[in-house]
N, C-alpha and C. Protein backbone atom coordinates (compact mmCIF):
# COMPACT_ATOMS: atom_id res chain seq x y z
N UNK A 1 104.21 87.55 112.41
CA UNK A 1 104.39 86.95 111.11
C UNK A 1 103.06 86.92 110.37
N UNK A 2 102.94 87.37 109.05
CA UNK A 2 101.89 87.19 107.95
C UNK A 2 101.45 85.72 107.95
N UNK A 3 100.39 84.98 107.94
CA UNK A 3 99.77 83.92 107.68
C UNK A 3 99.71 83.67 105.86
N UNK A 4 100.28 82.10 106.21
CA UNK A 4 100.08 82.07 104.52
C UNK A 4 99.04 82.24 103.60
N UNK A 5 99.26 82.56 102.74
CA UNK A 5 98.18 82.95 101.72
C UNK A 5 97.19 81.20 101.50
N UNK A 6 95.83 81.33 101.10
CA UNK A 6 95.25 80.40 100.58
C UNK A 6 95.72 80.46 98.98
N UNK A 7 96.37 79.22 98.04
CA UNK A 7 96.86 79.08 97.05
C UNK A 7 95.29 78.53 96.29
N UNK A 8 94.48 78.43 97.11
CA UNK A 8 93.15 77.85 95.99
C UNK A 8 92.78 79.44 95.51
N UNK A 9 92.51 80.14 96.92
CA UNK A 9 91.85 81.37 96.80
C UNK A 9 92.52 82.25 95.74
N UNK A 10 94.11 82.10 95.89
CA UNK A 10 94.85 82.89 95.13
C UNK A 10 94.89 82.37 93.51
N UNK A 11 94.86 81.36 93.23
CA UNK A 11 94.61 80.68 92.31
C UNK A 11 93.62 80.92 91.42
N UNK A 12 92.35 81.32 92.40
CA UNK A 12 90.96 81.74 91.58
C UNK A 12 90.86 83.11 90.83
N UNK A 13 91.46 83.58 91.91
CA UNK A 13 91.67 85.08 91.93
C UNK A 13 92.67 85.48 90.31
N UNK A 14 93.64 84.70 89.89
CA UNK A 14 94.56 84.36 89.19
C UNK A 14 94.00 84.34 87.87
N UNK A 15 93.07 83.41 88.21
CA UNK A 15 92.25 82.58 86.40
C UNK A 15 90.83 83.68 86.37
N UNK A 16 90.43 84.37 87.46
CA UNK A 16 89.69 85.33 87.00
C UNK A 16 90.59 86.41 86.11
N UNK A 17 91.19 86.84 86.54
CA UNK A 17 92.10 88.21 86.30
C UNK A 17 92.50 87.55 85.09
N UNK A 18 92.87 86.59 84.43
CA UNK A 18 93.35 86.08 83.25
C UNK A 18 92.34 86.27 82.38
N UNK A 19 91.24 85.61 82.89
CA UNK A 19 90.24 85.23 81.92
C UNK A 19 89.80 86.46 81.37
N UNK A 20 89.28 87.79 82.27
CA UNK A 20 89.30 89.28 81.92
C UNK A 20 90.14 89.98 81.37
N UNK A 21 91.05 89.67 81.58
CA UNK A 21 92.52 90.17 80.52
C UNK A 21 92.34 89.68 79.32
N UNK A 22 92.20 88.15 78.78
CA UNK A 22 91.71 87.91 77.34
C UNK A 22 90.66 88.28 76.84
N UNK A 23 89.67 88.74 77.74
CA UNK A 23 88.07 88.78 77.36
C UNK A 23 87.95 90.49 76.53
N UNK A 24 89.21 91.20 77.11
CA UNK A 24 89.03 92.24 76.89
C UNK A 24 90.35 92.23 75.27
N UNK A 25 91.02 91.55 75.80
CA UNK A 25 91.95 92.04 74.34
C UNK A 25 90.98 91.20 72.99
N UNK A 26 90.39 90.09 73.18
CA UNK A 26 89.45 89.59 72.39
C UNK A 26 88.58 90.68 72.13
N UNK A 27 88.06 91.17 72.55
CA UNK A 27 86.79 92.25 72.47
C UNK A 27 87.57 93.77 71.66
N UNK A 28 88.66 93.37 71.69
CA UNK A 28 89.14 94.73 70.73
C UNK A 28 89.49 94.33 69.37
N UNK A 29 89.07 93.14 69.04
CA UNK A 29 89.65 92.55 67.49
C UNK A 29 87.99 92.74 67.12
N UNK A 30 87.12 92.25 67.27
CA UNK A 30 85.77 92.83 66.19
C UNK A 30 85.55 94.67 66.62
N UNK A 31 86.33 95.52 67.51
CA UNK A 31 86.16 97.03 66.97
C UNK A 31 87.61 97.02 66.16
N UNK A 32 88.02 96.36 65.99
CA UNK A 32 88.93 97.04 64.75
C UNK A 32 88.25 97.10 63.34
N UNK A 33 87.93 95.07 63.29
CA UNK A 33 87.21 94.87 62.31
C UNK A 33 86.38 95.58 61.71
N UNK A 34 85.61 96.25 62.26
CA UNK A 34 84.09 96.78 62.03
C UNK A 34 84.68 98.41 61.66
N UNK A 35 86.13 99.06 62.99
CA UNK A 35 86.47 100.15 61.80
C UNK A 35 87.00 100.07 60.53
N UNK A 36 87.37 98.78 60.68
CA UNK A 36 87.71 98.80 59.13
C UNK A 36 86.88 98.47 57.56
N UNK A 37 85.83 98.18 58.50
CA UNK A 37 84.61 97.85 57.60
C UNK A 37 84.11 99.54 57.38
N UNK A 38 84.28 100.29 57.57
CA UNK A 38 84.09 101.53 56.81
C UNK A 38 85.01 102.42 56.35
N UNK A 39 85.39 101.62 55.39
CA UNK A 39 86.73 102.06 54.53
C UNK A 39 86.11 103.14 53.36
N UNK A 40 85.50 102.53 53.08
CA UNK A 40 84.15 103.88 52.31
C UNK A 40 83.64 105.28 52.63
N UNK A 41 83.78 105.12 54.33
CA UNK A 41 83.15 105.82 54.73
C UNK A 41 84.37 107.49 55.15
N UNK A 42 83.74 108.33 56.20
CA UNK A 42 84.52 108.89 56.18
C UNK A 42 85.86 108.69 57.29
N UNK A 43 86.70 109.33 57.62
CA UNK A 43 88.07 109.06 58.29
C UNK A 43 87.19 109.14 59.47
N UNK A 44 86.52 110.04 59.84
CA UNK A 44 86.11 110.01 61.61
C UNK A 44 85.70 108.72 62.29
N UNK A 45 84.64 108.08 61.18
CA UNK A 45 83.95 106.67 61.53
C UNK A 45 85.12 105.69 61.85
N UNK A 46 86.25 105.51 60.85
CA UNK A 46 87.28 104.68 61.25
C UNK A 46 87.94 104.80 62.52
N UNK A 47 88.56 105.88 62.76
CA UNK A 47 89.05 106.41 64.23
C UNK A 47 87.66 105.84 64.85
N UNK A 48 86.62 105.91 65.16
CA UNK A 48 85.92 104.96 66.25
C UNK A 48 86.50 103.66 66.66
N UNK A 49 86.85 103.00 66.07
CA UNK A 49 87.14 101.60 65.81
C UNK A 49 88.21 101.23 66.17
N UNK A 50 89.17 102.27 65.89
CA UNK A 50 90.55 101.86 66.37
C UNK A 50 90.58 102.42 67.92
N UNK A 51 89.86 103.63 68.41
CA UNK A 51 89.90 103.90 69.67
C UNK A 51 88.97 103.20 70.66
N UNK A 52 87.73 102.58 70.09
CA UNK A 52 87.55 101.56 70.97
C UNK A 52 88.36 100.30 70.93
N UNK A 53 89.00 99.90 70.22
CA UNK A 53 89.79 98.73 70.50
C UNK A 53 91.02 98.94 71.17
N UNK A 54 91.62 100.12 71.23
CA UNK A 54 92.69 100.46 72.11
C UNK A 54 92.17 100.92 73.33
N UNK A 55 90.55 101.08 73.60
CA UNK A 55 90.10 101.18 75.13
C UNK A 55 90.16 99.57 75.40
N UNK A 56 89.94 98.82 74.42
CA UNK A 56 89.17 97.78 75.26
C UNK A 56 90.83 97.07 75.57
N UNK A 57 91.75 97.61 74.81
CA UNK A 57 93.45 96.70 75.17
C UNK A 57 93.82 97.31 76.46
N UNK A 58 93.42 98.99 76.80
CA UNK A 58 93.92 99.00 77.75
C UNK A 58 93.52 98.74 79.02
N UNK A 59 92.24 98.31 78.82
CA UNK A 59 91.05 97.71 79.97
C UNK A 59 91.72 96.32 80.54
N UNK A 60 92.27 95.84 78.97
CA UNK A 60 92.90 94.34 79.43
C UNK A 60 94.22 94.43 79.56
N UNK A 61 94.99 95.39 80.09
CA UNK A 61 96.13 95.53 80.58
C UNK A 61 95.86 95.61 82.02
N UNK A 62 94.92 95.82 82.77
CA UNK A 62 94.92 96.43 84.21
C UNK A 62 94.97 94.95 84.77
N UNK A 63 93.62 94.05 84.47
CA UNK A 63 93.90 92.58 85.07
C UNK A 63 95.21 91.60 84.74
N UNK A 64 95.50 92.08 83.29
CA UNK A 64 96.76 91.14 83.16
C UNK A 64 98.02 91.25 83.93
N UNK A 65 98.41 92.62 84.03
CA UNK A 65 99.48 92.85 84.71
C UNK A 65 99.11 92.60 86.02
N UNK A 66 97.89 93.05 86.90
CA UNK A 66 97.71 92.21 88.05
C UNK A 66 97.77 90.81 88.26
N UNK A 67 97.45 90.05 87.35
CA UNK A 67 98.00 88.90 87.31
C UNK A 67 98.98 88.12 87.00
N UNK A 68 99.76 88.83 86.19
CA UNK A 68 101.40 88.70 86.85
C UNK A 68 101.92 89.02 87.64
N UNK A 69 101.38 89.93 88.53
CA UNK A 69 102.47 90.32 89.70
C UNK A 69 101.73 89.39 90.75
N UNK A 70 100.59 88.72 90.44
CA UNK A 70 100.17 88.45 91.78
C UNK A 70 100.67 87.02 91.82
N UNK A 71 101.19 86.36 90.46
CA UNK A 71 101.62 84.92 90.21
C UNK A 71 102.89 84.88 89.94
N UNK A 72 103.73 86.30 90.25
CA UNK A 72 105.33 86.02 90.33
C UNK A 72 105.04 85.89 91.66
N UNK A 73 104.56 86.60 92.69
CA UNK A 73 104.52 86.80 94.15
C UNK A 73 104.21 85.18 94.76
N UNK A 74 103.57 84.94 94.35
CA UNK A 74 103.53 83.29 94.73
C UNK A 74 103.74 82.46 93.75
N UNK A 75 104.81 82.87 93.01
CA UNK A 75 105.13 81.50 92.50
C UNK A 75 105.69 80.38 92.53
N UNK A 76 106.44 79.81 93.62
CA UNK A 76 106.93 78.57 93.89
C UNK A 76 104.99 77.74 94.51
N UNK A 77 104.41 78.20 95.18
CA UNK A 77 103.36 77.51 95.44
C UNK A 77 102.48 76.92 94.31
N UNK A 78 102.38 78.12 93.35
CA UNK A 78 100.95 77.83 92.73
C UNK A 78 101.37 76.92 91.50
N UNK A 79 100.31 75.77 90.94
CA UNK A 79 100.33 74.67 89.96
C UNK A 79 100.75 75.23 89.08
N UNK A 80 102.10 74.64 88.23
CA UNK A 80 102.32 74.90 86.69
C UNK A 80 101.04 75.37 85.90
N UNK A 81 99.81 75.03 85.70
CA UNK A 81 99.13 75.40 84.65
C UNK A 81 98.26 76.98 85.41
N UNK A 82 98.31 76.89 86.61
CA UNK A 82 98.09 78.29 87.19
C UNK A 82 98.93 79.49 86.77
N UNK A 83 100.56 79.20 86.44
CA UNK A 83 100.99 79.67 86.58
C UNK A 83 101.30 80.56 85.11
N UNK A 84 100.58 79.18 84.07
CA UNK A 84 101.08 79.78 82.46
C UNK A 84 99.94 80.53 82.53
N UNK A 85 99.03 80.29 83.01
CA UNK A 85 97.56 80.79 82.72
C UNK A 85 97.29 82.53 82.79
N UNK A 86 97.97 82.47 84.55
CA UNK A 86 98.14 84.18 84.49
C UNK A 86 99.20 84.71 83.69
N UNK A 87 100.23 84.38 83.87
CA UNK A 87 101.44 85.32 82.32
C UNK A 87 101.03 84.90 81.48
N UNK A 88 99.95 84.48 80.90
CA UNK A 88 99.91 84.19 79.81
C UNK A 88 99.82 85.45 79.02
N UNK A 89 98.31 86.36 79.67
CA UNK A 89 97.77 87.16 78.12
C UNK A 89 98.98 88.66 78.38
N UNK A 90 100.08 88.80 79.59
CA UNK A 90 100.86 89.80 79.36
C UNK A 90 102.43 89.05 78.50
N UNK A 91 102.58 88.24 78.21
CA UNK A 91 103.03 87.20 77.45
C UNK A 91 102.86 87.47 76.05
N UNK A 92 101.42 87.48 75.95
CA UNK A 92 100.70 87.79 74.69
C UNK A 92 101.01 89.29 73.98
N UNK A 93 101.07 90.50 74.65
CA UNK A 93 101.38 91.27 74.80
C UNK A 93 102.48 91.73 74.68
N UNK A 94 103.62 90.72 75.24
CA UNK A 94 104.90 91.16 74.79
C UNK A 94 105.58 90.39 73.41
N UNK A 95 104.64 89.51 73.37
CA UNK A 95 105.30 88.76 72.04
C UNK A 95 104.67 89.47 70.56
N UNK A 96 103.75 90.41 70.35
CA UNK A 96 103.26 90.98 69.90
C UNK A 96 103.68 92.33 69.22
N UNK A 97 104.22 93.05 70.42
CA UNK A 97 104.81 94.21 70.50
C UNK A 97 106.03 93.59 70.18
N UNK A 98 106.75 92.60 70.20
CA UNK A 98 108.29 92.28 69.83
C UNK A 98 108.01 92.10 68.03
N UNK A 99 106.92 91.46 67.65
CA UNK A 99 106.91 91.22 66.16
C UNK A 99 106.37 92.65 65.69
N UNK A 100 105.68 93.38 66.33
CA UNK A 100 106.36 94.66 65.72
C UNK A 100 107.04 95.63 65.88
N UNK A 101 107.73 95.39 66.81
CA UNK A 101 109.24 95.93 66.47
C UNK A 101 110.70 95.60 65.08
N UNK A 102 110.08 94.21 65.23
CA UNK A 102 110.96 93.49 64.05
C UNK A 102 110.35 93.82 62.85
N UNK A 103 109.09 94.04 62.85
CA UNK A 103 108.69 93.92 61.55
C UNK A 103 108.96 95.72 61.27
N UNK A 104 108.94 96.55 62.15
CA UNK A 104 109.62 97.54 61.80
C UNK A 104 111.04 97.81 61.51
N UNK A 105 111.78 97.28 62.14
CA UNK A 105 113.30 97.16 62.04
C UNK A 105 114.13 96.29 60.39
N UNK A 106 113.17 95.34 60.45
CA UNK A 106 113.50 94.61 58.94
C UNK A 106 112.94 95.36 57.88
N UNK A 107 112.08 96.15 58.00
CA UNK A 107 111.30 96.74 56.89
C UNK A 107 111.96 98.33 56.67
């Protein structure tokens, strides 16, 4: 038989992987900004901006989704606020992608 998991250890492990998952979708809102701050300029400069911010979303897809699977896998153990903490930023992610879907569909 497998020995139970440590729920502190797993826990840590949890709010790291969270915290890097926001750190990175945060970090793709000032390269948008900034491509869009060269609206003057030419089309190539803009494409910078939008493709680093879609590196830095998909950087913060790798920890988030690890941290949902690793906090469905133990989830009857781990504390309610452990638990919003990791679904949170793939949460974020899907509520996002749902408003634009709608906002495509109504429009």
């Amino acid at each position: 038989m497998a020995a139970a998991p440590d729920i502190a250890a797993v826990s840590r492990r949890l709010r790291l992987r969270a915290i890097w998952a926001w750190t990175f979708f945060a970090s793709a809102v000032p390269a948008v900004i900034v491509g869009q701050g060269f609206v003057g300029s030419s089309e190539r400069l803009r494409d910078v901006g939008a493709i680093m911010a879609l590196i830095f979303w998909l950087f913060g897809m790798i920890p988030a989704i690890a941290a949902t699977v690793a906090a469905f896998r133990h989830w009857d153990a781990l504390p309610d606020r452990i638990r919003l903490l990791a679904v949170s930023p793939l949460l974020a992610v899907s509520f996002s992608f749902s408003l634009g879907v709608l906002a495509l569909v109504l429009t």
